[in-house]
PDB file of N, CA and C in Angstrom:
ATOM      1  N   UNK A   1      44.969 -19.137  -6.349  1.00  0.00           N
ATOM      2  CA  UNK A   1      46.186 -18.862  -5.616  1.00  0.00           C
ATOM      3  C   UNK A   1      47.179 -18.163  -6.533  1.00  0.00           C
ATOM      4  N   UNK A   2      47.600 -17.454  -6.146  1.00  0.00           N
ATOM      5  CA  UNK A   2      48.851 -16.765  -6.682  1.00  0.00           C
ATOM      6  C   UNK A   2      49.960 -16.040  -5.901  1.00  0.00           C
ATOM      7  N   UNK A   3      51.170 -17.241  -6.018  1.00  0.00           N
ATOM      8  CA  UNK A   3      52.349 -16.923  -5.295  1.00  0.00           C
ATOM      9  C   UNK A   3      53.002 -16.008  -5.678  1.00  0.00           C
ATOM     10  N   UNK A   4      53.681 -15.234  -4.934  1.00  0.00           N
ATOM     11  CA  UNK A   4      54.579 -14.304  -4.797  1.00  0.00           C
ATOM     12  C   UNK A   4      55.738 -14.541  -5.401  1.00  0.00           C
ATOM     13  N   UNK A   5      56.366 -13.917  -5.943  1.00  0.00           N
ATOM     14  CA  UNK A   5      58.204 -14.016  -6.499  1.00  0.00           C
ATOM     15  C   UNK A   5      58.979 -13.801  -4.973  1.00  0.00           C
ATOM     16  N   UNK A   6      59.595 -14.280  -5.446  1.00  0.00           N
ATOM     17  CA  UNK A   6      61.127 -14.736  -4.546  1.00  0.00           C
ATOM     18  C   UNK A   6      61.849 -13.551  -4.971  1.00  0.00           C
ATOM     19  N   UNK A   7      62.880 -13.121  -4.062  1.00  0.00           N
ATOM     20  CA  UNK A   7      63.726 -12.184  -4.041  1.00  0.00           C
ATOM     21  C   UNK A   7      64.486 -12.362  -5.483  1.00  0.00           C
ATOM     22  N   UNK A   8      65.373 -13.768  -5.464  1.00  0.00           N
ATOM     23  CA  UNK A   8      65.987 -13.995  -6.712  1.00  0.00           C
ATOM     24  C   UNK A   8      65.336 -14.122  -7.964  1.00  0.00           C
ATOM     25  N   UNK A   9      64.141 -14.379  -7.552  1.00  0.00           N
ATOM     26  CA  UNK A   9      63.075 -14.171  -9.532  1.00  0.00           C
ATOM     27  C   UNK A   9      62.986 -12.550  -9.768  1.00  0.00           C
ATOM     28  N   UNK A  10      62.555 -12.006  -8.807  1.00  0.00           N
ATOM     29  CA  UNK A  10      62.506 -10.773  -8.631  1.00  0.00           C
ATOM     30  C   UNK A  10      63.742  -9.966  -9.135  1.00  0.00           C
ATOM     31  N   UNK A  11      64.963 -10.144  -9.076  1.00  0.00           N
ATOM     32  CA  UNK A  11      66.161  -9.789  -9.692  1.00  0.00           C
ATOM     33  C   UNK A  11      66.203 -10.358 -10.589  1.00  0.00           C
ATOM     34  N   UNK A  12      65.833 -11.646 -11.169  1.00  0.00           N
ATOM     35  CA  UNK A  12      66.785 -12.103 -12.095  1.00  0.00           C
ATOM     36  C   UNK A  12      65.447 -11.378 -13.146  1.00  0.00           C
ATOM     37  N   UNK A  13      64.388 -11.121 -12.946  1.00  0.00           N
ATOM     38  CA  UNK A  13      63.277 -10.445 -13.974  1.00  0.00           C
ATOM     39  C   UNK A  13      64.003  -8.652 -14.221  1.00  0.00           C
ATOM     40  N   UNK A  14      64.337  -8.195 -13.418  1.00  0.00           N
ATOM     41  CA  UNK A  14      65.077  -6.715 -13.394  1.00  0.00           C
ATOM     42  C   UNK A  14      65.900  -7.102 -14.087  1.00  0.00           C
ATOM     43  N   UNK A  15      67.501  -8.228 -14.267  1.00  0.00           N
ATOM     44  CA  UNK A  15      68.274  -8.252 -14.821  1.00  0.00           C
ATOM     45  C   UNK A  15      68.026  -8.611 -16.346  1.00  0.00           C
ATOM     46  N   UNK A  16      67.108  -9.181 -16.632  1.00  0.00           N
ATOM     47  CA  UNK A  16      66.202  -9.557 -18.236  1.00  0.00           C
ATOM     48  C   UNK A  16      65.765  -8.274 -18.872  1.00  0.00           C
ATOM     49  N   UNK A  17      65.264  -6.883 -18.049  1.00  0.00           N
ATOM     50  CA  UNK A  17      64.830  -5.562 -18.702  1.00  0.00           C
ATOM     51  C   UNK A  17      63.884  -6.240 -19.487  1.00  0.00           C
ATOM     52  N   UNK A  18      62.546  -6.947 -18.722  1.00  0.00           N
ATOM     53  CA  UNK A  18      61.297  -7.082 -19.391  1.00  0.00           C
ATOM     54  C   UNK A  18      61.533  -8.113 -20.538  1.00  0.00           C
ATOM     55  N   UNK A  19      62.628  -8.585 -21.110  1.00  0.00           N
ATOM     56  CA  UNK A  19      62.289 -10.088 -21.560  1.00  0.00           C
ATOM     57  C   UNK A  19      62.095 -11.360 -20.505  1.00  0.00           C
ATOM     58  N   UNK A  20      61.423 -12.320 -21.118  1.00  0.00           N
ATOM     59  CA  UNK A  20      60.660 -13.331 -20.677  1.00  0.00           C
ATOM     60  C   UNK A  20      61.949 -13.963 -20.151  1.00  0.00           C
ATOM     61  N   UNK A  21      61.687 -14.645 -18.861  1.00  0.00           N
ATOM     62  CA  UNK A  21      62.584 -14.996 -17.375  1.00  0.00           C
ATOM     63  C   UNK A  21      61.951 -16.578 -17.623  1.00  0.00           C
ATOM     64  N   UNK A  22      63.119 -17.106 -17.787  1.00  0.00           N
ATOM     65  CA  UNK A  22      62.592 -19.056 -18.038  1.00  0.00           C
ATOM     66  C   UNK A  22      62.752 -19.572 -16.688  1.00  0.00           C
ATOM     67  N   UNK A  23      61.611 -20.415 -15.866  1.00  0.00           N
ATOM     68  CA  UNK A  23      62.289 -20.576 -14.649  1.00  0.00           C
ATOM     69  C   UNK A  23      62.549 -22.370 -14.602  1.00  0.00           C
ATOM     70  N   UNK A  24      63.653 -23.071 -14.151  1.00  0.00           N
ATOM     71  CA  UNK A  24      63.510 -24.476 -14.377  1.00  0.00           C
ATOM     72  C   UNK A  24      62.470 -25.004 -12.942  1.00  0.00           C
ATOM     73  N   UNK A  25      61.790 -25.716 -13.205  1.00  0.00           N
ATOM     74  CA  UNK A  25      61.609 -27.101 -11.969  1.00  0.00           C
ATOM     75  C   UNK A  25      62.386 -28.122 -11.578  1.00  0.00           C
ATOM     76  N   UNK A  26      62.917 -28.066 -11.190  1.00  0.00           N
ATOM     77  CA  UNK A  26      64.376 -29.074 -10.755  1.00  0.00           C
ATOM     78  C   UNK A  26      63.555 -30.478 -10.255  1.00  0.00           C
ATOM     79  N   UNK A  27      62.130 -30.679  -9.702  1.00  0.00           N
ATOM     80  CA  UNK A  27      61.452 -31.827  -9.490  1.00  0.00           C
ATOM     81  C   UNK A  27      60.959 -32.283 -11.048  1.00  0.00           C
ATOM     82  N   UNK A  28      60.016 -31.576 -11.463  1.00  0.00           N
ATOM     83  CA  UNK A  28      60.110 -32.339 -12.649  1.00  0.00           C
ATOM     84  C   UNK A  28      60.333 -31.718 -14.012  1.00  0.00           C
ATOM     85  N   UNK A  29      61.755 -31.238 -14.218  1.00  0.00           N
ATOM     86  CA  UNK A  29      62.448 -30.684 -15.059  1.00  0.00           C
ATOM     87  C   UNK A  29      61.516 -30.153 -16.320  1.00  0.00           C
ATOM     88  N   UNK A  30      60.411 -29.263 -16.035  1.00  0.00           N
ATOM     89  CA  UNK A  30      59.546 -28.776 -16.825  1.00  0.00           C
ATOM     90  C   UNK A  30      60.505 -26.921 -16.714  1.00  0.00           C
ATOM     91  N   UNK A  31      60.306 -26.506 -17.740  1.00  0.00           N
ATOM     92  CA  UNK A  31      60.252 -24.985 -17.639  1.00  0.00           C
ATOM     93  C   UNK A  31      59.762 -23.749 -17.803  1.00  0.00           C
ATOM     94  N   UNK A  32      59.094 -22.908 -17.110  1.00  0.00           N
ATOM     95  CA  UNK A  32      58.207 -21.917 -17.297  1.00  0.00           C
ATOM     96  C   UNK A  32      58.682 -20.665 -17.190  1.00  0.00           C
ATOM     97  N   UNK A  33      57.773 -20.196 -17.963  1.00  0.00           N
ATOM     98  CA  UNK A  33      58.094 -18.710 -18.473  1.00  0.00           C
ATOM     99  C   UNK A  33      57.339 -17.241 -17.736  1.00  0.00           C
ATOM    100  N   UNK A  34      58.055 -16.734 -17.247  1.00  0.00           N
ATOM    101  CA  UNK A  34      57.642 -15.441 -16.442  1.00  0.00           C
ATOM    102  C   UNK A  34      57.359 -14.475 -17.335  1.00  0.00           C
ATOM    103  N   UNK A  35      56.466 -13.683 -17.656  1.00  0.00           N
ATOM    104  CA  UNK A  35      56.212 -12.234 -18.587  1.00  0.00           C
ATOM    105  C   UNK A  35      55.336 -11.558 -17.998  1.00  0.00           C
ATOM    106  N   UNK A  36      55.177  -9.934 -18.041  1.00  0.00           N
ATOM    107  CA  UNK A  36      54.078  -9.612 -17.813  1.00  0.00           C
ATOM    108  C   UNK A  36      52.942  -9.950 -18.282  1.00  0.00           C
ATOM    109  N   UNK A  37      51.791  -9.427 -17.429  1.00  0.00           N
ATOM    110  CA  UNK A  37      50.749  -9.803 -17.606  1.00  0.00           C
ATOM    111  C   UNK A  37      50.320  -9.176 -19.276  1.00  0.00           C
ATOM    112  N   UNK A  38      50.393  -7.931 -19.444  1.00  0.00           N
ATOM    113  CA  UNK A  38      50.299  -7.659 -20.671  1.00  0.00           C
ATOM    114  C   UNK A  38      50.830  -7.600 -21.778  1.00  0.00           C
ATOM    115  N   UNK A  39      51.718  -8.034 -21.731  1.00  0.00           N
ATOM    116  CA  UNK A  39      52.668  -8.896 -23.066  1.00  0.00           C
ATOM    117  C   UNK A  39      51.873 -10.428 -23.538  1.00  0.00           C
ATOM    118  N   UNK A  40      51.517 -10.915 -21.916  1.00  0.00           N
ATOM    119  CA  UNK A  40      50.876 -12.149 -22.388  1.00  0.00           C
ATOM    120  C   UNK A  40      49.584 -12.111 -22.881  1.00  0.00           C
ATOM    121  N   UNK A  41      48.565 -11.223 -22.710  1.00  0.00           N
ATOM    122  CA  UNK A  41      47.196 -10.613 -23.657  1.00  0.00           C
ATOM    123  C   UNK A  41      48.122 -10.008 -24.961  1.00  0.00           C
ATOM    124  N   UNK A  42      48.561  -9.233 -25.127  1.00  0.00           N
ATOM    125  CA  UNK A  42      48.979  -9.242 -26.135  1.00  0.00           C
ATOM    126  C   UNK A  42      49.391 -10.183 -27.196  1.00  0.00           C
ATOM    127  N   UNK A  43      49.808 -11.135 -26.463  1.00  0.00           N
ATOM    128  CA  UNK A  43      50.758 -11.950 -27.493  1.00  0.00           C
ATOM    129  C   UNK A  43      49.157 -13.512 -27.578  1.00  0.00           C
ATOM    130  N   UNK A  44      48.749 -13.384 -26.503  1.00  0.00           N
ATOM    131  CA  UNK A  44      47.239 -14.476 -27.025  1.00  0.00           C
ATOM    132  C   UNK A  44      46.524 -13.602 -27.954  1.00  0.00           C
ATOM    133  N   UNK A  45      46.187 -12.405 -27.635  1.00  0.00           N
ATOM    134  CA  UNK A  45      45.377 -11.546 -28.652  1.00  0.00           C
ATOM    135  C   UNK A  45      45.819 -11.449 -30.275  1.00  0.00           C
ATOM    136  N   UNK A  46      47.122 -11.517 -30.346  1.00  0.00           N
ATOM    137  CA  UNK A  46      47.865 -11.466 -31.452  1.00  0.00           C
ATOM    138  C   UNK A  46      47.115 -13.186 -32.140  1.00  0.00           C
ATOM    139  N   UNK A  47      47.695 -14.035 -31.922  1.00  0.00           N
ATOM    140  CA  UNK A  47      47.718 -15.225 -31.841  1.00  0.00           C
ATOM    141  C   UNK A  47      46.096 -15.409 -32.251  1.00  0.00           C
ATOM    142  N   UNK A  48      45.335 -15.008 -31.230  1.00  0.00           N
ATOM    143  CA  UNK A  48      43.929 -15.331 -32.066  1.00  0.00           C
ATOM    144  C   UNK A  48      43.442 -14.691 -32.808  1.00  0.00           C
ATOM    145  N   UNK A  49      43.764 -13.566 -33.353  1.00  0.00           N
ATOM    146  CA  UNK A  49      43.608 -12.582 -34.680  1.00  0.00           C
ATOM    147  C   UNK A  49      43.985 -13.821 -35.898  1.00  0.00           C
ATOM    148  N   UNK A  50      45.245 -14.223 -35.727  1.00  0.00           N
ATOM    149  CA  UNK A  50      46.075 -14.883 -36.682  1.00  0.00           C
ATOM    150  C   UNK A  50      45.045 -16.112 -36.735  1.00  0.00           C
ATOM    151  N   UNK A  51      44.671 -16.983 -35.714  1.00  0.00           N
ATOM    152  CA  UNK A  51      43.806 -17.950 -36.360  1.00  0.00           C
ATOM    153  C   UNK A  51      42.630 -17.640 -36.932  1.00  0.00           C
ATOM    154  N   UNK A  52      42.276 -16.484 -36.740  1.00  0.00           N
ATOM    155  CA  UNK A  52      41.156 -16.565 -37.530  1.00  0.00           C
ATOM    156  C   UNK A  52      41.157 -15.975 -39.058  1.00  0.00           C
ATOM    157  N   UNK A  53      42.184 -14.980 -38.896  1.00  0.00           N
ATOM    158  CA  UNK A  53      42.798 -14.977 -40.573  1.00  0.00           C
ATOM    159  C   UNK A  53      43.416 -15.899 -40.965  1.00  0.00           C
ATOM    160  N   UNK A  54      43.522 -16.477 -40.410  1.00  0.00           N
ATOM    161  CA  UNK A  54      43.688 -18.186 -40.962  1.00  0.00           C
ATOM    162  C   UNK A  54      43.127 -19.106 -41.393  1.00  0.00           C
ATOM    163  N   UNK A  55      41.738 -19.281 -40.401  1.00  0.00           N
ATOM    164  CA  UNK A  55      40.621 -19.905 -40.647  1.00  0.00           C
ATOM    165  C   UNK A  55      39.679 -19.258 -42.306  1.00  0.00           C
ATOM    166  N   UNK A  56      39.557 -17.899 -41.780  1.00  0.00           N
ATOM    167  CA  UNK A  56      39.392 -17.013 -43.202  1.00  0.00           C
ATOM    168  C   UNK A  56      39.874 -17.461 -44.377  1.00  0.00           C
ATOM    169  N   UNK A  57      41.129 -17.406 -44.470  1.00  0.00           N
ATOM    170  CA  UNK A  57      41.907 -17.227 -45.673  1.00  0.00           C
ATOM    171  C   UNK A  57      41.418 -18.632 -46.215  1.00  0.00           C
ATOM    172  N   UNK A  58      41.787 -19.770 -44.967  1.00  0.00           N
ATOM    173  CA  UNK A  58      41.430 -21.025 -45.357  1.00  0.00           C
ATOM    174  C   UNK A  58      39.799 -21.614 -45.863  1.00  0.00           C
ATOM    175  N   UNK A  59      39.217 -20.949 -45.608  1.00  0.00           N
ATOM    176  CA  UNK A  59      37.565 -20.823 -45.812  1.00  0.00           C
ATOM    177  C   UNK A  59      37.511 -20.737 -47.290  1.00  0.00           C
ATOM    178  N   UNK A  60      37.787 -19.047 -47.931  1.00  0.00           N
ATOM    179  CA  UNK A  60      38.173 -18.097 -49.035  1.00  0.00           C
ATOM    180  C   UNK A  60      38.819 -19.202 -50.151  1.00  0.00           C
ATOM    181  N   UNK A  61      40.201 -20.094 -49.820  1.00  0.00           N
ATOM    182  CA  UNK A  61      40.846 -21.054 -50.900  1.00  0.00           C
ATOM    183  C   UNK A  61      39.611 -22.293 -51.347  1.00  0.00           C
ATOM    184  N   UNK A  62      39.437 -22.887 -50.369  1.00  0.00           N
ATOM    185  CA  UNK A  62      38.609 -23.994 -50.484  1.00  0.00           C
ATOM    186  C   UNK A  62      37.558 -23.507 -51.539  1.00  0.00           C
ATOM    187  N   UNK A  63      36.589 -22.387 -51.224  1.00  0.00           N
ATOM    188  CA  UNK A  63      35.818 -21.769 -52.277  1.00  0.00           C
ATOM    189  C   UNK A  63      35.856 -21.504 -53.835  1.00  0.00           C
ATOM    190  N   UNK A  64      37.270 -20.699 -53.732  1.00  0.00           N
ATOM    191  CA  UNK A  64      37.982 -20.723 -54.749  1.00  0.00           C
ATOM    192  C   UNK A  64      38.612 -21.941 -55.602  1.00  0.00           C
ATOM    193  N   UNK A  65      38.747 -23.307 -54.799  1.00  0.00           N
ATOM    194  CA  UNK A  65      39.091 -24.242 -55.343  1.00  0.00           C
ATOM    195  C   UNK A  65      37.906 -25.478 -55.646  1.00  0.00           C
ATOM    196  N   UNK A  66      37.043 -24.733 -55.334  1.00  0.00           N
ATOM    197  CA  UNK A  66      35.337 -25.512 -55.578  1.00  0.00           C
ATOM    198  C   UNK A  66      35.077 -26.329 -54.406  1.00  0.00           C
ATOM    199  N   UNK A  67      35.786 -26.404 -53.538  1.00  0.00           N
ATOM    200  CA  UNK A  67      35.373 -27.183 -52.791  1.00  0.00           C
ATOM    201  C   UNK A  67      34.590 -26.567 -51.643  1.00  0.00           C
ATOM    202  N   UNK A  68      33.026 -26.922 -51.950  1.00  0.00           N
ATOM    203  CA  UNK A  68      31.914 -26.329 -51.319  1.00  0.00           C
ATOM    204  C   UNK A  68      31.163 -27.353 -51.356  1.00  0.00           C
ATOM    205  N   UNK A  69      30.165 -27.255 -49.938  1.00  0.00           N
ATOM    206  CA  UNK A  69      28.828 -28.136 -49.559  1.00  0.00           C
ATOM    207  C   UNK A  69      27.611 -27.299 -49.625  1.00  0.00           C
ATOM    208  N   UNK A  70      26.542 -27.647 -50.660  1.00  0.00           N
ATOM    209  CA  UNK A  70      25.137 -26.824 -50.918  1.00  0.00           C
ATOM    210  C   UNK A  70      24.306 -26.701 -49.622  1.00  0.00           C
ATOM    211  N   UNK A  71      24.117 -25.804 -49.147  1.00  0.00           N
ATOM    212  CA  UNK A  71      23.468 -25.066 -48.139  1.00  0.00           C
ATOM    213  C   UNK A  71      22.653 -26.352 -47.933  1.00  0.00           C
ATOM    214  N   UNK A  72      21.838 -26.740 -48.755  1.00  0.00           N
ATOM    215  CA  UNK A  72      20.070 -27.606 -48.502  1.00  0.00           C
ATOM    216  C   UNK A  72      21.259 -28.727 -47.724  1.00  0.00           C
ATOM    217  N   UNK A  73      22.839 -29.452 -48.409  1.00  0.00           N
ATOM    218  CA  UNK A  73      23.010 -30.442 -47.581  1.00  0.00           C
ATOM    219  C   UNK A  73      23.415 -30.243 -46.160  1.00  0.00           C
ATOM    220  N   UNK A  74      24.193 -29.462 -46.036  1.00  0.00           N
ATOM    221  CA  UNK A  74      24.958 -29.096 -44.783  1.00  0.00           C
ATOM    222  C   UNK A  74      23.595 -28.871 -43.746  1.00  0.00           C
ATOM    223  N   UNK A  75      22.291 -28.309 -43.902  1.00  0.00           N
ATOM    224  CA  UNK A  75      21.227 -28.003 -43.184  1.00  0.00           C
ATOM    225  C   UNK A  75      20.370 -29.442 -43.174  1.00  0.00           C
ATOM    226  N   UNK A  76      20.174 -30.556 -43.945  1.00  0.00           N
ATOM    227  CA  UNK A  76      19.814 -31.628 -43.691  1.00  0.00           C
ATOM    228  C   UNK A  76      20.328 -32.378 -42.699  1.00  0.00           C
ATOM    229  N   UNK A  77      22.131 -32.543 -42.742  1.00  0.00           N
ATOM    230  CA  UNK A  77      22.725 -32.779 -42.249  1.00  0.00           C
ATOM    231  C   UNK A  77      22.732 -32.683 -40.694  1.00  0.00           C
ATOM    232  N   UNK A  78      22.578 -31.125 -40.644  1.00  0.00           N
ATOM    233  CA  UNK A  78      22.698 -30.801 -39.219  1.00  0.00           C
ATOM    234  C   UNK A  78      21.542 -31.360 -38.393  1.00  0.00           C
ATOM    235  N   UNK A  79      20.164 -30.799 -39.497  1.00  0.00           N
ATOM    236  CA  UNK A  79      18.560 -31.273 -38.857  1.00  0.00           C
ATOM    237  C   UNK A  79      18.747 -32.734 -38.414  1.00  0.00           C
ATOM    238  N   UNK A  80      19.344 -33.159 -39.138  1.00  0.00           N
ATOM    239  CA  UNK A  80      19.193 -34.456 -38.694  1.00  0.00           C
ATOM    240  C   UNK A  80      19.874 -35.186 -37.598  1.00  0.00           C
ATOM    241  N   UNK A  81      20.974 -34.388 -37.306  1.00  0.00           N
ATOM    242  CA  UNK A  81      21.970 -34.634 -36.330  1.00  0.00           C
ATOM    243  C   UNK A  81      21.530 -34.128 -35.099  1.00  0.00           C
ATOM    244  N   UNK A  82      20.762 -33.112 -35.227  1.00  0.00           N
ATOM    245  CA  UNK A  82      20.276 -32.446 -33.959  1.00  0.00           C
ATOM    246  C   UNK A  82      18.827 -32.994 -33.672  1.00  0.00           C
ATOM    247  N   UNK A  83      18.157 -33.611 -34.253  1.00  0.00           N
ATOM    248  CA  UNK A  83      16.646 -33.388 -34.419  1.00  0.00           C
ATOM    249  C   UNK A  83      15.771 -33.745 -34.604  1.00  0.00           C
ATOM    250  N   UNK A  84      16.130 -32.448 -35.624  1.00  0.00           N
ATOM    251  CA  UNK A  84      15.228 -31.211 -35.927  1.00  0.00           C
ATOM    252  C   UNK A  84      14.447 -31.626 -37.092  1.00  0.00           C
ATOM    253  N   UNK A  85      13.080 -30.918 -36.872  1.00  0.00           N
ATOM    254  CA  UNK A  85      11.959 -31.329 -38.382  1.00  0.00           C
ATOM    255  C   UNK A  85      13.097 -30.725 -39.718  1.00  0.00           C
ATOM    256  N   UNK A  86      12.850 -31.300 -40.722  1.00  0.00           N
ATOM    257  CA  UNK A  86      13.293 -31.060 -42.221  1.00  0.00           C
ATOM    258  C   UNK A  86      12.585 -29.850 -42.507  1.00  0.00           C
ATOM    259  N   UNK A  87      13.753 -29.324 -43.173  1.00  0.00           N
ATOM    260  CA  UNK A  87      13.114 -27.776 -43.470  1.00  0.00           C
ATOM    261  C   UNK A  87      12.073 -27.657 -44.401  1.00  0.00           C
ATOM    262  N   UNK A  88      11.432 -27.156 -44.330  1.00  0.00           N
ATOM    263  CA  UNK A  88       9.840 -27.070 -45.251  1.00  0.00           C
ATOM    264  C   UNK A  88      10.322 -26.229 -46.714  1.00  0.00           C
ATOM    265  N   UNK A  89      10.679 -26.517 -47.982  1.00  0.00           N
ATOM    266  CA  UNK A  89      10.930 -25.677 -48.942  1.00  0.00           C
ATOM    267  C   UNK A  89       9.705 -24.618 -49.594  1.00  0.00           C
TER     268      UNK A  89
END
């Protein structure tokens, strides 16, 4: 479902010139935010770039700070969690 704007959202989004339109719920005093549709891909797209140069960067320190798990454990680990026969060396 997707409702329609109201005359007055509809103006009060023209009177904003494309910044984000806060709308209240007067039942249960929550408030939501009107934007275009492509500001809002934009701004998730942005956002998950950033976690994953995040995740990265955070990967990259840990390494750098020795803190690493040897391949043979992390793969025992998993075999065993899933499984799976032990890997044959």
């Amino acid at each position: 479902m997707t409702p329609k704007l109201t005359q007055e959202q509809r103006e009060a989004i023209r009177q904003r010139q494309g910044r984000p339109l806060e709308i209240k719920d007067d039942e249960t005093r929550k408030v939501y935010v009107i934007i275009e549709s492509d500001l809002f891909d934009r701004a998730t797209h942005a956002l998950e770039e950033h976690d994953a140069r995040s995740a990265i960067r955070a990967g990259i320190d840990d390494l750098e700070a020795g803190r690493v798990v040897p391949f043979a454990e992390v793969d025992k680990k998993l075999r065993t969690k899933l499984g799976l026969p032990a890997h044959k060396s």
